[in-house]
C-alpha atoms as a PDB file:
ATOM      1  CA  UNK A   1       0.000   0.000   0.000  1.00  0.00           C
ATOM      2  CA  UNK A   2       0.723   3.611  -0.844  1.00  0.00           C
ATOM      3  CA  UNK A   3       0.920   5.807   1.973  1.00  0.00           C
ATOM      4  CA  UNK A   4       0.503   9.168   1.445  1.00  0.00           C
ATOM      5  CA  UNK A   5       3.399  11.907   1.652  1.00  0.00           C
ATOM      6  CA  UNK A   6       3.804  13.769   4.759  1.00  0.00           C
ATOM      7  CA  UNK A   7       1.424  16.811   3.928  1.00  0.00           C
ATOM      8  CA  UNK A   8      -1.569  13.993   4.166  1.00  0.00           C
ATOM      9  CA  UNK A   9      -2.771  11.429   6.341  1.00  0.00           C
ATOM     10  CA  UNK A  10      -4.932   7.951   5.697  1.00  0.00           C
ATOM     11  CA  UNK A  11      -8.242   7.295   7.346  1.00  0.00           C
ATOM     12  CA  UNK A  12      -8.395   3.408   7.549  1.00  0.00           C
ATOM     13  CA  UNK A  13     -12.177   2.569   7.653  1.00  0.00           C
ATOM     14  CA  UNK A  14     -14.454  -0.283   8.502  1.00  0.00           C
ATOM     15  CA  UNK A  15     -15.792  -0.618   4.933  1.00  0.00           C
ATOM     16  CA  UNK A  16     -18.538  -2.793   5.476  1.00  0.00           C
ATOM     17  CA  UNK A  17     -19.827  -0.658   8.005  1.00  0.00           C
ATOM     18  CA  UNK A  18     -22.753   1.972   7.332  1.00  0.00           C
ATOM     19  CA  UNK A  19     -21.513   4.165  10.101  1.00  0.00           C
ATOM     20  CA  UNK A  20     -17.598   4.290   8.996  1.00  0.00           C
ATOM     21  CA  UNK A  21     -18.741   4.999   5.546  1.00  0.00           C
ATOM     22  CA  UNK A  22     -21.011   7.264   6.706  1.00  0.00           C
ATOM     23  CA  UNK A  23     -18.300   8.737   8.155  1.00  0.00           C
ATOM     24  CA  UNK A  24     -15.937   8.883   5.112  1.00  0.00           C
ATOM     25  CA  UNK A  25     -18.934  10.841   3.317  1.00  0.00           C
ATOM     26  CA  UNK A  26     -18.717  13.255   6.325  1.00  0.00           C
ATOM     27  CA  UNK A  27     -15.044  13.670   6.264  1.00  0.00           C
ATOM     28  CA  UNK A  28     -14.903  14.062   2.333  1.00  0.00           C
ATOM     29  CA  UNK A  29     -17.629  16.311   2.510  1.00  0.00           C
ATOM     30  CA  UNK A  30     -15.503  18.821   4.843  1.00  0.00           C
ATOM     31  CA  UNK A  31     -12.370  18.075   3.757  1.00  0.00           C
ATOM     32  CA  UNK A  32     -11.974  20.301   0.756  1.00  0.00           C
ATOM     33  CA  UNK A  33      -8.137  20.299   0.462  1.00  0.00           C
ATOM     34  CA  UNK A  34      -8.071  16.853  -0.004  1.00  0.00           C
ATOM     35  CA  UNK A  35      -6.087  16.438   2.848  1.00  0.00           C
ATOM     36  CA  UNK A  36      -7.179  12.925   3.728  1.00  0.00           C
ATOM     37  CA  UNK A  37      -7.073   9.536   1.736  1.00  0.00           C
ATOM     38  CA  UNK A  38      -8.699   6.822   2.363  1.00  0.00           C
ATOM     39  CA  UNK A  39      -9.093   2.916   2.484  1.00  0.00           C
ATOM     40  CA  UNK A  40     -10.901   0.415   4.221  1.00  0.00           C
ATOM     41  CA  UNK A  41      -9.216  -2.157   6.735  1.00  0.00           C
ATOM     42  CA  UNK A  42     -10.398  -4.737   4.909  1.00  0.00           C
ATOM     43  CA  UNK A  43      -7.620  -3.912   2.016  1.00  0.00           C
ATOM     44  CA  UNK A  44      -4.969  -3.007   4.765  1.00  0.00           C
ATOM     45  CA  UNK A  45      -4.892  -6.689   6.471  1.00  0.00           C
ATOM     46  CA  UNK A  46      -1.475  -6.158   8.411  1.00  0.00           C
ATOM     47  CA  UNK A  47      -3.475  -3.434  10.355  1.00  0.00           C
ATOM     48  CA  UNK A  48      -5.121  -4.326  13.908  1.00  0.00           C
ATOM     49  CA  UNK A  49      -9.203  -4.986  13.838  1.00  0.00           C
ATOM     50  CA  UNK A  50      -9.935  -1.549  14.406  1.00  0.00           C
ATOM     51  CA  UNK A  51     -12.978   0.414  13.315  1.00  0.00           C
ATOM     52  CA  UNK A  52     -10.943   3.281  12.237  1.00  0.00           C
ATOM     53  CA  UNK A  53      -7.472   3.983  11.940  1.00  0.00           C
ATOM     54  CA  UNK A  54      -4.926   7.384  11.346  1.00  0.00           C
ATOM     55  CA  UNK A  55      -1.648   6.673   9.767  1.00  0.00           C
ATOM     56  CA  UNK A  56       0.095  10.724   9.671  1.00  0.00           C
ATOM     57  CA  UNK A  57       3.507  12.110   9.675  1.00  0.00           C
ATOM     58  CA  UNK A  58       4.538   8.464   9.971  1.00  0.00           C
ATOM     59  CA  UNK A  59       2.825   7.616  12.817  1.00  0.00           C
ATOM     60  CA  UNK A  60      -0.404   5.098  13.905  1.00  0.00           C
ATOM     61  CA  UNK A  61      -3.240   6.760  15.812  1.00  0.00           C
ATOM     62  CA  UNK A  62      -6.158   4.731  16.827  1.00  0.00           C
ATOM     63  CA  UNK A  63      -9.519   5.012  18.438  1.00  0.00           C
ATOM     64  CA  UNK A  64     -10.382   8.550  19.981  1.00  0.00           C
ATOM     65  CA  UNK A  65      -7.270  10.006  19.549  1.00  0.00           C
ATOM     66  CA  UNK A  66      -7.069   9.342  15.613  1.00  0.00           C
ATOM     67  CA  UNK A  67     -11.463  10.474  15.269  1.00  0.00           C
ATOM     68  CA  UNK A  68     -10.264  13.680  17.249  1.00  0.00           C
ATOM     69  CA  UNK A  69      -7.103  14.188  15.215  1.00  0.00           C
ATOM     70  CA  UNK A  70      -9.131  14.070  11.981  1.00  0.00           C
ATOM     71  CA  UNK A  71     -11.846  16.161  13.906  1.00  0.00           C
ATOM     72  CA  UNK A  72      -8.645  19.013  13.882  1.00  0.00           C
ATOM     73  CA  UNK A  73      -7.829  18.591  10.206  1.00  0.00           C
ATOM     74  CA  UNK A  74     -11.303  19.347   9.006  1.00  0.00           C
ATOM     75  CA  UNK A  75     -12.665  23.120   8.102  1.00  0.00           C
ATOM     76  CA  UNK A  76     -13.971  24.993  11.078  1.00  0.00           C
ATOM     77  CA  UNK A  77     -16.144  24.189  13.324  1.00  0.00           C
ATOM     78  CA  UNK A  78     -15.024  20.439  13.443  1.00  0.00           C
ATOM     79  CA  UNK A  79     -11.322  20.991  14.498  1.00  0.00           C
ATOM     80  CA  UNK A  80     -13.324  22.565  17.940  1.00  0.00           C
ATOM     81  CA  UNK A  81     -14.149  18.942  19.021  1.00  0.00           C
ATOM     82  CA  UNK A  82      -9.860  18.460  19.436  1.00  0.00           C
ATOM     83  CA  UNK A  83     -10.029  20.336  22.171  1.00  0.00           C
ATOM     84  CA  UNK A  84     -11.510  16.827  23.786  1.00  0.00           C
ATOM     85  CA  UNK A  85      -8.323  15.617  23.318  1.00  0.00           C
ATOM     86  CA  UNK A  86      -7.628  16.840  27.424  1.00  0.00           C
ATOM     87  CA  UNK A  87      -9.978  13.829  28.774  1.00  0.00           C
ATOM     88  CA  UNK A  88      -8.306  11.108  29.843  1.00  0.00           C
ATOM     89  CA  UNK A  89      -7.627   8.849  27.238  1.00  0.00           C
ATOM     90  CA  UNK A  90      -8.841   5.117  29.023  1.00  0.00           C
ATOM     91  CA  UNK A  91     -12.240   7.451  29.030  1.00  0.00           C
ATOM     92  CA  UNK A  92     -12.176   8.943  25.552  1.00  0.00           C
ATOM     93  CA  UNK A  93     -11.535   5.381  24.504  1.00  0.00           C
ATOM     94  CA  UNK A  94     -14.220   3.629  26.040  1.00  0.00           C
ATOM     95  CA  UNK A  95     -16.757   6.158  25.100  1.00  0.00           C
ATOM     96  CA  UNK A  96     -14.938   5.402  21.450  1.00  0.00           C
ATOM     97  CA  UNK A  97     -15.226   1.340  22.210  1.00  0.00           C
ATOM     98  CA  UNK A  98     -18.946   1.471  23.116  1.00  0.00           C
ATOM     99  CA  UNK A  99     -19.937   2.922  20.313  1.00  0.00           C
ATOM    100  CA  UNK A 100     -17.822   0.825  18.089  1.00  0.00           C
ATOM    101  CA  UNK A 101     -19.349  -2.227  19.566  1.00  0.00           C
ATOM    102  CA  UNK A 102     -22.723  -1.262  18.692  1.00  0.00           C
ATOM    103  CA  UNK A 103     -21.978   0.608  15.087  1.00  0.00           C
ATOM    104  CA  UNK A 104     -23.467  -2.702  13.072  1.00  0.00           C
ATOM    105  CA  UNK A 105     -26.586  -3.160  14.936  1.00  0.00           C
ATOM    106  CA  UNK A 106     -27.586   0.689  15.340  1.00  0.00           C
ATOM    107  CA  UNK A 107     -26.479   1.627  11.971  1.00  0.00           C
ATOM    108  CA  UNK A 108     -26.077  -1.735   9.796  1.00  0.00           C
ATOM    109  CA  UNK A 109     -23.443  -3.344   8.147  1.00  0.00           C
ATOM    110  CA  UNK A 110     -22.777  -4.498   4.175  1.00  0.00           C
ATOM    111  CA  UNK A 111     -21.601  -7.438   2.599  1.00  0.00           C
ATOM    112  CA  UNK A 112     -18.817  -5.573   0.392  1.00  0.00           C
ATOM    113  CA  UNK A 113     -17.368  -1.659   0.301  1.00  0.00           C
ATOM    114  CA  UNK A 114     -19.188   0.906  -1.038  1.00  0.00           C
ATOM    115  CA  UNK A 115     -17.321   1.568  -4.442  1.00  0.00           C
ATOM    116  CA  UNK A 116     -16.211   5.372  -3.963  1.00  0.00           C
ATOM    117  CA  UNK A 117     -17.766   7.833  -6.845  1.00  0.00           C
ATOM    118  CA  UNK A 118     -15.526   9.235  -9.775  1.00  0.00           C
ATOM    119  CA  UNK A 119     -15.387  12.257  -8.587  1.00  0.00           C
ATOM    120  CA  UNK A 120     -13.737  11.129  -5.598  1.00  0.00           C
ATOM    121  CA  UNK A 121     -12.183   7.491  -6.769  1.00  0.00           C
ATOM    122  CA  UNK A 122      -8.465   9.382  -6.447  1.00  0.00           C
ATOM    123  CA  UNK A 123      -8.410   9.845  -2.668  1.00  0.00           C
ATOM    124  CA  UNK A 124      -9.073   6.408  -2.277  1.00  0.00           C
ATOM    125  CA  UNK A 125      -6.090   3.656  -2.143  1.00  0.00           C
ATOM    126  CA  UNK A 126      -6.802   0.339  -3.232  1.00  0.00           C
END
């Protein structure tokens, strides 16, 4: 896999989960820079079984930290929501954890990806 260079970061997702690609709707929608790429776990199997997954400036972020660090690289008001980032992290996480356990049954899952559109097929990694 391609990562990107260091002006970017990649947002691992859950692809056959509704609310991770959801999610990467979200992010894309308010993300107009481009900043972020994208790909789901499912094509990135040396990666732990995580819903959602940071890799920037070389480094692994994972749970709440890497939702709040991509919460500060989004257009205003999102990046607000980093300020979070002062909880404790064993609380932010399990805030992070319970919803995670429950994404598929509130919010569905799918048997395969979601193929991304063309005008957005080039932030995605395959």
């Amino acid at each position: 896999m391609i990562l990107p260079d260091n002006d970017g970061a990649l947002v691992l997702f859950d692809g056959a989960c509704n609310l991770c690609n959801g999610l990467v709707r979200f992010l894309i929608a308010r993300d107009p820079a481009a900043r972020f790429r994208f790909a789901a776990l499912q094509t990135a199997q040396a990666m732990p079984d995580h819903s959602l997954v940071l890799v920037e400036g070389g480094r692994t972020y994972t749970r709440s930290t890497a939702a709040l660090r991509i919460a500060r690289g989004l257009r205003f008001p999102w990046p607000l929501l980093y300020a979070l980032i002062a909880l404790p992290r064993p609380l932010r996480d399990w805030v992070y954890d319970w919803v995670a356990r429950h994404r598929y049954g509130w919010f569905g899952r799918r048997d395969a990806c979601q193929a991304p559109g063309p005008d957005v097929r080039g932030r995605f990694l395959e």
